[in-house]
Protein backbone atom coordinates (compact mmCIF):
# COMPACT_ATOMS: atom_id res chain seq x y z
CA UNK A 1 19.10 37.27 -58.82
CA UNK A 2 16.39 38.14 -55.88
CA UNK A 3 15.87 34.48 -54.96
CA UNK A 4 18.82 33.18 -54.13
CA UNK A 5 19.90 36.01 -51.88
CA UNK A 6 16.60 35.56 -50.45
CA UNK A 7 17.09 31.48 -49.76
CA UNK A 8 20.40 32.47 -48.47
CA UNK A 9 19.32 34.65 -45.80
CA UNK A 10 16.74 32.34 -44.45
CA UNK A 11 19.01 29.62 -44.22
CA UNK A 12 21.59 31.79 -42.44
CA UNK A 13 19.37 34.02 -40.36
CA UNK A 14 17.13 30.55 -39.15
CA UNK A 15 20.69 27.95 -38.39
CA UNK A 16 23.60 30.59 -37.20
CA UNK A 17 22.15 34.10 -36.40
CA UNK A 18 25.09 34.41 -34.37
CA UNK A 19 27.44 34.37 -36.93
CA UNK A 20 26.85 38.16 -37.91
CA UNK A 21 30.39 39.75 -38.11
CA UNK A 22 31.22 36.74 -40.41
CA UNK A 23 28.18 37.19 -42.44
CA UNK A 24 28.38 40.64 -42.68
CA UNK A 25 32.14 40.77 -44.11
CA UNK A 26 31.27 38.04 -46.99
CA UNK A 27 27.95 40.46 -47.63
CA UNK A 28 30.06 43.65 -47.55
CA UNK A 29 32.58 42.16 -50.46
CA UNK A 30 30.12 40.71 -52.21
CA UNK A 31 28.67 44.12 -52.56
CA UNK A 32 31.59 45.60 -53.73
CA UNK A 33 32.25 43.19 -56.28
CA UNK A 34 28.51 43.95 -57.70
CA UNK A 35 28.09 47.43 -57.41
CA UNK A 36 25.71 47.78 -60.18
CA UNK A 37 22.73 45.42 -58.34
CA UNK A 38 23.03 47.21 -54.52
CA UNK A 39 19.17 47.15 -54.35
CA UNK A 40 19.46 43.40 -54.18
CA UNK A 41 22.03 43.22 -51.46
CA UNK A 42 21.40 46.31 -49.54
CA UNK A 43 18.36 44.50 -47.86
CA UNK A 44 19.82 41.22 -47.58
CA UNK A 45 22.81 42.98 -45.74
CA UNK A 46 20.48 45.13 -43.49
CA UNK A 47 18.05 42.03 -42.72
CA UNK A 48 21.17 39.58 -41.74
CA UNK A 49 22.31 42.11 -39.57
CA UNK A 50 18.78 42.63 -37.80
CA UNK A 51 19.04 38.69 -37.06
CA UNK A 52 22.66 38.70 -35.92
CA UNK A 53 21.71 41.39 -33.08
CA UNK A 54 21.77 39.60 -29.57
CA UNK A 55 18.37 39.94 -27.79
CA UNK A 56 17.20 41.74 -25.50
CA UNK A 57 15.95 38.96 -23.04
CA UNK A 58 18.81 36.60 -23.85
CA UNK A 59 22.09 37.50 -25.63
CA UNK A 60 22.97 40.28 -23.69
CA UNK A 61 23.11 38.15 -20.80
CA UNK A 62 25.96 36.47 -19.76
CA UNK A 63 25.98 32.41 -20.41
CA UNK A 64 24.88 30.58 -17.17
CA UNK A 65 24.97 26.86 -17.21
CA UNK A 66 21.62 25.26 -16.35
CA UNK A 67 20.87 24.63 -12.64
CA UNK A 68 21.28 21.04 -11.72
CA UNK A 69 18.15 19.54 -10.65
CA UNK A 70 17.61 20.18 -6.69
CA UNK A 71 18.27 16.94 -4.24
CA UNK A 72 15.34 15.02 -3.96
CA UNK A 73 14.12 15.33 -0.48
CA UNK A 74 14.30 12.12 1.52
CA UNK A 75 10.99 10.04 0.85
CA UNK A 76 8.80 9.60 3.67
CA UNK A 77 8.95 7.34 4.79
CA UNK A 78 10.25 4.83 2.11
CA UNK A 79 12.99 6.65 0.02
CA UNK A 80 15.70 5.29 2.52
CA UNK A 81 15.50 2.34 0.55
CA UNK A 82 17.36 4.58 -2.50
CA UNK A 83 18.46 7.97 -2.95
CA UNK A 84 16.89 8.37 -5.99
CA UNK A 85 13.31 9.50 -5.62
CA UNK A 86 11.08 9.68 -8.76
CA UNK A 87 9.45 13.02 -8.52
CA UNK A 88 5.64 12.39 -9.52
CA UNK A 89 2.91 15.12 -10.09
CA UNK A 90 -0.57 14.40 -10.36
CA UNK A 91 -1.56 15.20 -13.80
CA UNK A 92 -4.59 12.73 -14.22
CA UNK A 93 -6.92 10.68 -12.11
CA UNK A 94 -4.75 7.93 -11.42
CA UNK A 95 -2.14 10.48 -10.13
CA UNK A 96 -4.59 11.95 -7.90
CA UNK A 97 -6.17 8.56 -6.73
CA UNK A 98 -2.39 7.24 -5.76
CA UNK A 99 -1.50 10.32 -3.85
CA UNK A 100 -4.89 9.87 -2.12
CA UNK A 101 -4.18 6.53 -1.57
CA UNK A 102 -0.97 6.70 0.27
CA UNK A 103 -2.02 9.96 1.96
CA UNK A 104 -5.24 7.44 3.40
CA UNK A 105 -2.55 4.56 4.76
CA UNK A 106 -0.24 6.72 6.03
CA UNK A 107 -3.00 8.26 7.82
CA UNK A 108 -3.93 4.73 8.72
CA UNK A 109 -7.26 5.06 7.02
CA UNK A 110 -6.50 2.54 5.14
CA UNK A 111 -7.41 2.46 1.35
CA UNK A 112 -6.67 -1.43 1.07
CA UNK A 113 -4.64 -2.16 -2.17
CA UNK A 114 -3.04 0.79 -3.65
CA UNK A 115 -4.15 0.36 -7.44
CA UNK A 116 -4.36 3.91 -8.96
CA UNK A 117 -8.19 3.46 -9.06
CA UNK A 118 -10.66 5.64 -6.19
CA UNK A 119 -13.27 3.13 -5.66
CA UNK A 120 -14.79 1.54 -2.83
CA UNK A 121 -12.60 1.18 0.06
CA UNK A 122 -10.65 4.14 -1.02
CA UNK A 123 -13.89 6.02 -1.07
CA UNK A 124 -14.73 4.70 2.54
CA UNK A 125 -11.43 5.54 3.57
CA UNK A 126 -11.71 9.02 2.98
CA UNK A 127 -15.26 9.56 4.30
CA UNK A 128 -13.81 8.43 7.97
CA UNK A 129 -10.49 10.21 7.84
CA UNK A 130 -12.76 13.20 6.56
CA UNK A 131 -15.28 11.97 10.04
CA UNK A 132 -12.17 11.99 11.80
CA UNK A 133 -10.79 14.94 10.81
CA UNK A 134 -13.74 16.87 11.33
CA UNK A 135 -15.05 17.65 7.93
CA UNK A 136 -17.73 17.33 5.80
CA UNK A 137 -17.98 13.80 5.21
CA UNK A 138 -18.81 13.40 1.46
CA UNK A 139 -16.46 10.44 0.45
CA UNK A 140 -15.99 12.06 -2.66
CA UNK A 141 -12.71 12.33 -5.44
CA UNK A 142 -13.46 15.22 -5.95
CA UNK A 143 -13.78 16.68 -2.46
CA UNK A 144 -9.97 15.26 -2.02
CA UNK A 145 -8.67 18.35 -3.57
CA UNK A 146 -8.89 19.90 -0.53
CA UNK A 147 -7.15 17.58 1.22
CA UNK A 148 -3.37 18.41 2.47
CA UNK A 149 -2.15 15.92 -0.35
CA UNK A 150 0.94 18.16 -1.03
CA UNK A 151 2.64 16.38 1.88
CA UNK A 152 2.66 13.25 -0.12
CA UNK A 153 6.14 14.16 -2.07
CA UNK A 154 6.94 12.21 -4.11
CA UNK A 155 4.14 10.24 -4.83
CA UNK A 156 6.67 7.13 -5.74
CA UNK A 157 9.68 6.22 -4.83
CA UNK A 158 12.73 3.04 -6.01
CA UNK A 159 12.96 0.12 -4.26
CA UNK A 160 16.52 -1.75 -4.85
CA UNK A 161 15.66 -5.87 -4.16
CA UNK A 162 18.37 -7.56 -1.57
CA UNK A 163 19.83 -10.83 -1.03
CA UNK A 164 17.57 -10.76 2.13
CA UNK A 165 14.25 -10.17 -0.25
CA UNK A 166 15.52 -13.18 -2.23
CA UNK A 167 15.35 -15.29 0.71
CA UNK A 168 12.22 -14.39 1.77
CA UNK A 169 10.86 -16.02 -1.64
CA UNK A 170 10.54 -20.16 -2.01
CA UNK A 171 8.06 -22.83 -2.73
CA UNK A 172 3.94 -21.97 -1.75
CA UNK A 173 2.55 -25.38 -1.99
CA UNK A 174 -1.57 -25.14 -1.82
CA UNK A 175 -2.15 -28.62 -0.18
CA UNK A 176 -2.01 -28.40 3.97
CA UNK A 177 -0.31 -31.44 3.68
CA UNK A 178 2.96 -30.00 2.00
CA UNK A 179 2.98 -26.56 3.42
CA UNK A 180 3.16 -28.50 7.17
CA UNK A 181 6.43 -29.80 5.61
CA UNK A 182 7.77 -26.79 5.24
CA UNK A 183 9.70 -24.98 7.39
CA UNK A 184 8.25 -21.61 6.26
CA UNK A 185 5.38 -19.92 4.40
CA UNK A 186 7.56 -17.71 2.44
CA UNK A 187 6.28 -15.10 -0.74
CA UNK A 188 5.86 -17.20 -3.53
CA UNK A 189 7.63 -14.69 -5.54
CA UNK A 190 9.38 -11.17 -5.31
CA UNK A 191 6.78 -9.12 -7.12
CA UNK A 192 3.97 -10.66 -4.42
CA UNK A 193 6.82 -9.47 -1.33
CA UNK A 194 6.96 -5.92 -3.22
CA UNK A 195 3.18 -5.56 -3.65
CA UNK A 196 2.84 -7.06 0.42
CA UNK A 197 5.70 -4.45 1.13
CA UNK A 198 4.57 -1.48 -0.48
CA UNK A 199 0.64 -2.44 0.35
CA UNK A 200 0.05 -2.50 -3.67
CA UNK A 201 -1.61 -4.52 -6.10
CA UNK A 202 0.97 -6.95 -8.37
CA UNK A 203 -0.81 -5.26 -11.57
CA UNK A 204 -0.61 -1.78 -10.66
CA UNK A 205 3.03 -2.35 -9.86
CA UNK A 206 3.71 -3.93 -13.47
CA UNK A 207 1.51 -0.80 -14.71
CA UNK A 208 3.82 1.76 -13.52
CA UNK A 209 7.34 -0.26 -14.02
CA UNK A 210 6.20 -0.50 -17.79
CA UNK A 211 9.72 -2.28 -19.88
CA UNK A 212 10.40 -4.33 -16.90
CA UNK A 213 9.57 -7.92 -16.06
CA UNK A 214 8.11 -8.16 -12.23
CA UNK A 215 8.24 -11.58 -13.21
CA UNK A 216 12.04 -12.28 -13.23
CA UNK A 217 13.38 -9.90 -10.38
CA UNK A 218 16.60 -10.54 -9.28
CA UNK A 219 18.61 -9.47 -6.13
CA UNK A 220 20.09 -5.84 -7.53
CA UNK A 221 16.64 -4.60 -9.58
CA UNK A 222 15.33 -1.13 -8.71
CA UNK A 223 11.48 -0.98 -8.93
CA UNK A 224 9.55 1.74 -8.78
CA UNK A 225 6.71 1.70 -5.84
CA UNK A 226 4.62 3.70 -4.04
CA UNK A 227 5.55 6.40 -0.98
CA UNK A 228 4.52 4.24 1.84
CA UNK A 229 5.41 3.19 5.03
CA UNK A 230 7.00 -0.62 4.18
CA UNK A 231 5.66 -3.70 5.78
CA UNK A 232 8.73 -5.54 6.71
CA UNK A 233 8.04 -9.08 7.54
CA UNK A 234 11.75 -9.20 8.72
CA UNK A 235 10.62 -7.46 11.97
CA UNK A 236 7.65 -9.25 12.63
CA UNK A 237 8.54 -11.98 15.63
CA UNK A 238 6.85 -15.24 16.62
CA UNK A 239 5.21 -13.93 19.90
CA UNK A 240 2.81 -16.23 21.42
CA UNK A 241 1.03 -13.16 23.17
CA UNK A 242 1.88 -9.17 23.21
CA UNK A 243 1.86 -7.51 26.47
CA UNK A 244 -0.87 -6.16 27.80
CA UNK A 245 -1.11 -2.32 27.13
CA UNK A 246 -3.68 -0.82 30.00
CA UNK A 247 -3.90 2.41 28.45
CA UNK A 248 -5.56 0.62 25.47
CA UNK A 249 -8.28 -1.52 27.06
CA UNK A 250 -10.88 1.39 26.77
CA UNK A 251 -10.33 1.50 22.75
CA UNK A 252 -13.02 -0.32 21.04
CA UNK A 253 -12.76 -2.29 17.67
CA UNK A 254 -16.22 -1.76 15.34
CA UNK A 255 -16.76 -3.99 13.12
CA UNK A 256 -19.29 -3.32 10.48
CA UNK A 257 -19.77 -6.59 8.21
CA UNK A 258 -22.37 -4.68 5.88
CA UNK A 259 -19.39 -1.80 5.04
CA UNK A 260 -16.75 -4.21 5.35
CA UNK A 261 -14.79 -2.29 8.09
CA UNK A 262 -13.05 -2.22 11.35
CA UNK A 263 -12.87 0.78 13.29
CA UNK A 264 -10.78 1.50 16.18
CA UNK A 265 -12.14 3.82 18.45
CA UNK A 266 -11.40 5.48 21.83
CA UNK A 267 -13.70 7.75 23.94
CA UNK A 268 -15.49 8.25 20.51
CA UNK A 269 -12.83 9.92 18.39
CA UNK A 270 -11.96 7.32 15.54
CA UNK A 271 -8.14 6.61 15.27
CA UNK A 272 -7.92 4.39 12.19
CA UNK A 273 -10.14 2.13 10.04
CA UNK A 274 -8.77 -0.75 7.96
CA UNK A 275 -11.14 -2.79 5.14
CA UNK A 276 -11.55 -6.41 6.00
CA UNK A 277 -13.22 -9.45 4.93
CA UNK A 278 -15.86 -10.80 7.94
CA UNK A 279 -17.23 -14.22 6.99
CA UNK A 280 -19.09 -14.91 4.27
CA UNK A 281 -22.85 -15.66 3.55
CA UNK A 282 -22.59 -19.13 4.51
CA UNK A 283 -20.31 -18.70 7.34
CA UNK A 284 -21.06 -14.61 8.95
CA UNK A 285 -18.72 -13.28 11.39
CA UNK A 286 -20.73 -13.54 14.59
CA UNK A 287 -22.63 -10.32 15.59
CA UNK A 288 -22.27 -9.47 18.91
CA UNK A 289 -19.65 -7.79 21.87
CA UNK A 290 -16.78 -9.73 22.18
CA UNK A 291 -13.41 -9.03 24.16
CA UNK A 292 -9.98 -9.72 23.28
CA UNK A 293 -8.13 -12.86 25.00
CA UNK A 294 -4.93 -12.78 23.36
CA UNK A 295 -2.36 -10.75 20.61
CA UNK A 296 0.10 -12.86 19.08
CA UNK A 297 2.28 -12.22 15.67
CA UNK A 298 3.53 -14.63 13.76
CA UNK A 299 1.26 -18.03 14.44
CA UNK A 300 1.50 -21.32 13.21
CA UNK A 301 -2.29 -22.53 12.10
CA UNK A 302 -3.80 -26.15 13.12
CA UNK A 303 -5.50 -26.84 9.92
CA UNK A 304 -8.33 -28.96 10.77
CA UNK A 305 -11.17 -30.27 7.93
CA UNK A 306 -13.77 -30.81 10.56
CA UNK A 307 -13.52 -27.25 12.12
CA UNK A 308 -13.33 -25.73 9.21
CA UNK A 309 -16.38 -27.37 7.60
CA UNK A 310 -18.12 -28.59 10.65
CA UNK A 311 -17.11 -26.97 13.96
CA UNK A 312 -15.62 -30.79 15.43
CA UNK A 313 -12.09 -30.88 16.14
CA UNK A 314 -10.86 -33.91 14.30
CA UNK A 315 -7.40 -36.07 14.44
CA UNK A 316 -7.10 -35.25 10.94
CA UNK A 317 -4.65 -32.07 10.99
CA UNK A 318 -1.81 -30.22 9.90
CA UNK A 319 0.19 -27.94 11.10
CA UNK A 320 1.08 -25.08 9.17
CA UNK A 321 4.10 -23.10 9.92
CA UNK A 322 4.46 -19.45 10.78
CA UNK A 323 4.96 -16.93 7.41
CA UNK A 324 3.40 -14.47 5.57
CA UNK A 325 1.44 -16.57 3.75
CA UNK A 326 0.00 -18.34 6.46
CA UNK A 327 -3.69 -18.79 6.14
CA UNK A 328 -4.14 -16.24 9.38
CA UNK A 329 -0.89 -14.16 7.97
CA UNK A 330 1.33 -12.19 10.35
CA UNK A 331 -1.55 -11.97 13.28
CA UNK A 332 -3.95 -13.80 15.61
CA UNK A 333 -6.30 -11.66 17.87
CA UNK A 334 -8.11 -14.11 19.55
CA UNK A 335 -11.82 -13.37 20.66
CA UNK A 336 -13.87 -15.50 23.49
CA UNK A 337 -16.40 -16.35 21.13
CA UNK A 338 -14.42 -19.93 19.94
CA UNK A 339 -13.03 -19.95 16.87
CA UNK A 340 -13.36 -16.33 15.82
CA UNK A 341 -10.45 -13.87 15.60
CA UNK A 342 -9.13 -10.88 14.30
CA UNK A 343 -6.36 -11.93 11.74
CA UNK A 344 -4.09 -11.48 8.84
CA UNK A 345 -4.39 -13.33 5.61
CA UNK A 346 -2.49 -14.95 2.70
CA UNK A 347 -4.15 -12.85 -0.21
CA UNK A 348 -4.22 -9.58 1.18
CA UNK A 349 -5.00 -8.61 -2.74
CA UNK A 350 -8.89 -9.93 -2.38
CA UNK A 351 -9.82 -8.48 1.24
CA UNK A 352 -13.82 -7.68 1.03
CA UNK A 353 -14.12 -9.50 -2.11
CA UNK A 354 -13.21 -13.24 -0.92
CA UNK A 355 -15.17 -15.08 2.25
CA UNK A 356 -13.53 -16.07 5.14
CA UNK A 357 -14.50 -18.51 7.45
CA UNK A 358 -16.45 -16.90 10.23
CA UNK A 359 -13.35 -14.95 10.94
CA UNK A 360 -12.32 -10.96 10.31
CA UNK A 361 -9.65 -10.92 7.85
CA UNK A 362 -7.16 -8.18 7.32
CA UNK A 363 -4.48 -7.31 4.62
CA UNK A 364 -1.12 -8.02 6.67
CA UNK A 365 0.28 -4.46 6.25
CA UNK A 366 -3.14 -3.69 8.35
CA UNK A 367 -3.24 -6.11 10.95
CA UNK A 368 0.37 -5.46 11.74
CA UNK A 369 -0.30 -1.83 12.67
CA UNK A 370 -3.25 -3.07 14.26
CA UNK A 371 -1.73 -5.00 16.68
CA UNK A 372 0.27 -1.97 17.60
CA UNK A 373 -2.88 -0.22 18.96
CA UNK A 374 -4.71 -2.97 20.63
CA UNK A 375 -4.64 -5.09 23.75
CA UNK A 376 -5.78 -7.72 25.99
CA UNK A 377 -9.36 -6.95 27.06
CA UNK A 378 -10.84 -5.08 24.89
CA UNK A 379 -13.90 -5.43 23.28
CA UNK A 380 -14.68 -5.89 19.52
CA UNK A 381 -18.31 -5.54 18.55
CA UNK A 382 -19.38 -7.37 15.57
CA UNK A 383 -22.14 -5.44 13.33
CA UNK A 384 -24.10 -6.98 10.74
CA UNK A 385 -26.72 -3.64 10.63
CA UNK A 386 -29.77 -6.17 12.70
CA UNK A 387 -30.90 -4.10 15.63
CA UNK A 388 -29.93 -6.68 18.76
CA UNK A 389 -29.93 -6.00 22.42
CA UNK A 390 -26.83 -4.30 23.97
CA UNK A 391 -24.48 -6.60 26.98
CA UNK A 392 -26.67 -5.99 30.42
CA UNK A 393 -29.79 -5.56 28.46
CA UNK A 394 -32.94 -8.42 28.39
CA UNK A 395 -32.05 -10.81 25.56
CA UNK A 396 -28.11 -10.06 25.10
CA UNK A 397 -25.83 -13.00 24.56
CA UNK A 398 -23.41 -13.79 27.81
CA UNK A 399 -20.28 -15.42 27.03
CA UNK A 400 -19.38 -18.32 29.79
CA UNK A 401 -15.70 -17.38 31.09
CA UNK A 402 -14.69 -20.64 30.26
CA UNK A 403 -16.23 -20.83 26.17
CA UNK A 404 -12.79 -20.48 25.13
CA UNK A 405 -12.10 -23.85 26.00
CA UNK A 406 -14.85 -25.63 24.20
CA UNK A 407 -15.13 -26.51 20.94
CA UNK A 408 -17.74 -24.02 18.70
CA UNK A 409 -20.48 -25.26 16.76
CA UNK A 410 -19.75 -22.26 14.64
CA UNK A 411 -17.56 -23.83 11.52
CA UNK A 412 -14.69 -21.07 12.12
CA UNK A 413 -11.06 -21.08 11.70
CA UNK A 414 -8.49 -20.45 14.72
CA UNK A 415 -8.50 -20.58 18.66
CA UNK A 416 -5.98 -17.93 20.22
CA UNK A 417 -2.46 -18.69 20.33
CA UNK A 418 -2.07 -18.57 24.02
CA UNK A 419 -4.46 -21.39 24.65
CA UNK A 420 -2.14 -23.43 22.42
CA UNK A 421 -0.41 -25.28 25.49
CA UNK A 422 -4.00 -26.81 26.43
CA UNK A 423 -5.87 -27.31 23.00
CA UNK A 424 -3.04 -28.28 20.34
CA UNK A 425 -0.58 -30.80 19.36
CA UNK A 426 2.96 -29.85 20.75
CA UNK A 427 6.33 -29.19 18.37
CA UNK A 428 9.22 -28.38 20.97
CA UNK A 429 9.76 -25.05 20.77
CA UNK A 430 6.36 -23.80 19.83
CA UNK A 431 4.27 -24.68 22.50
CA UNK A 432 2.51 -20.88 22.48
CA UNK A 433 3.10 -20.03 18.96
CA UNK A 434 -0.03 -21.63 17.73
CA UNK A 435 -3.00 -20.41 16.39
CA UNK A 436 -5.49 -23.37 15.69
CA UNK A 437 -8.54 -25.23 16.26
């Protein structure tokens, strides 16, 4: 007779311990029905009522629906894209490597690809905002802690693809002699415009939109993407040359081939540093002090074998239109060595892991904010770490004022855009958007 009382109560007291008046009356008759075994139900009664009895932390208070989850605070600066913000803490390394991340490029110490993973350029990055900042440089994860990274909230944010994004997708033929047939280098596809946009690596993107095919957006997919400031190619204009800017013509661009950096300087205080790709072993960006002839956004590119492999301007060319995935990308800073330039690129995803051809390469979402802080007439020094003599001293190279116009012996890529109306082949209409050999 003890057991089953027993398997009663824990079945009553554990599932409805609320139900106490009702359990209590059916206890109370039962009793009275077997007066001659109270000892059996006397405790059962006395222990269902113990677990019937509101608590003291919760029943006595009234019932107050849960709070709804607060607003999410508009993402800066991407969220205006949705208003529904992914809230993202950073429980593991990756966490705290992506907040660094976009904390570095919104800084505009850039981190190149945002991937999740603190290695080298992100580790650079740091180390010069930390320079900059005036801290102890240590280019340490670890020492990132301290950083303000709080700001960074949230750490992602939902991207909703447009009819517009669609458009800015089409054929990417490899051959020079079918993209000059185009009328556009567009994105080969929409995941490549999301990484571009959100300054991310294709993979990491896949890695954090886990169930979802990056393969087979459509116009109308959310996707989830990092906090940070969005490179739209929409706003990016065929200019053959920017305006000159006099306030910026005592900045200074540092370029340190061995690091695989450009700095931009002015009066010594370092405003932003960007990875890059200079040259390559065969072909070395040219050390020196160069100046600036020439901005322009958007150029078309004179693809020419014999430059490219020889320095000798050939009748063998193409031109290839303006696009992101132009082989200079979205910029062409022009330098009066011939040839060499400061300059976007068509796989922003490999910067300081593929060669270039003499040239200074940048990931677009880089050179695009670059070309918002330089001018005409600056000067760029090229540093490969071998001590040389400085301009005015015995021994330093002098540029001829009129070097621009010859052909280099230096197998490089481009000439500046706004010496297109005396070096290149003409197409009505884009007689200064050129950059070529």
């Amino acid at each position: 007779m003890e057991k089953l009382p027993r398997i009663r109560l824990l079945t009553i007291g554990a599932i409805a311990p609320r139900l106490h008046g009702k359990i209590c009356r059916l206890v109370g008759a039962a009793f009275n029905r077997m007066k001659p075994f109270p000892f059996v139900f006397v405790p059962l009664w006395i222990a269902t009522a113990a677990l019937g009895q509101p608590s003291a932390e919760t029943d006595l208070k009234p019932a107050v629906p849960a709070a709804p989850a607060p607003a999410a605070a508009e993402a800066t600066p991407a969220a205006h894209y949705s208003d529904k913000v992914v809230k993202a803490e950073p429980i593991g390394e990756r966490e705290l490597a992506v907040r660094l991340q976009v904390f570095l490029d919104q800084k505009n110490f850039g981190p190149g690809k945002i991937d999740g993973r603190a290695k080298e350029f992100t580790l650079k990055a740091l180390g010069r905002y930390q320079k900059a900042s005036g801290q102890a440089v240590t280019a340490k994860l670890e020492d990132a802690t301290g950083l303000p990274l709080a700001s960074i909230e949230p750490i992602y944010t939902t991207y909703t693809i447009t009819p517009e994004d669609v458009k800015r997708t089409g054929d990417c033929p490899r051959k020079p002699e079918q993209q000059a047939k185009l009328k556009a280098m567009l994105y080969p596809s929409l995941l490549v415009f999301l990484a571009e946009r959100f300054h991310s690596d294709p993979d990491f993107l896949c890695k954090i939109n886990r169930g979802k095919d990056l393969e087979k957006l459509a116009a109308g997919d959310s996707v989830l993407v990092p906090n940070v400031a969005p490179f739209k190619i929409e706003n990016v204009k065929e200019t053959g040359k920017l305006p000159v800017v006099p306030e910026f013509k005592t900045r200074l661009i540092h370029i340190d081939t061995k690091e695989k950096m450009l700095d931009l300087t002015e009066g010594g205080k370092l405003l932003a540093s960007y990875p890059i790709t200079p040259g390559s072993e065969a072909l070395p960006a040219p050390p020196g002090t160069w100046k600036i002839l020439g901005v322009a956004t958007l150029p078309w590119f004179r693809h020419d074998e014999g430059v490219l492999n020889h320095g000798v301007r050939t009748s063998n060319f193409y031109n290839i239109p303006a696009g992101p995935t132009n082989p200079v990308g979205v910029l062409w800073c022009g330098l009066n060595r011939p040839g060499i330039g400061v300059h976007g690129t068509n796989q922003p995803f490999t910067i300081g892991r593929a060669g270039s051809h003499g040239c200074i390469r940048l990931a677009n979402w880089d050179a695009i904010r670059l070309a918002g802080m330089i001018t005409e007439g600056m000067t760029v020094v090229i540093d490969d770490g071998i001590p040389r003599p400085k301009p005015g001293e015995k021994g330093a190279e002098k540029p001829s004022a009129k070097e621009n116009d010859k052909v280099s012996s230096n197998p490089t890529l481009t000439v500046p855009a706004d010496k297109a109306t005396k070096n290149a082949p003409q197409i009505p209409g884009r007689e200064t958007k050129y950059a070529n050999h």
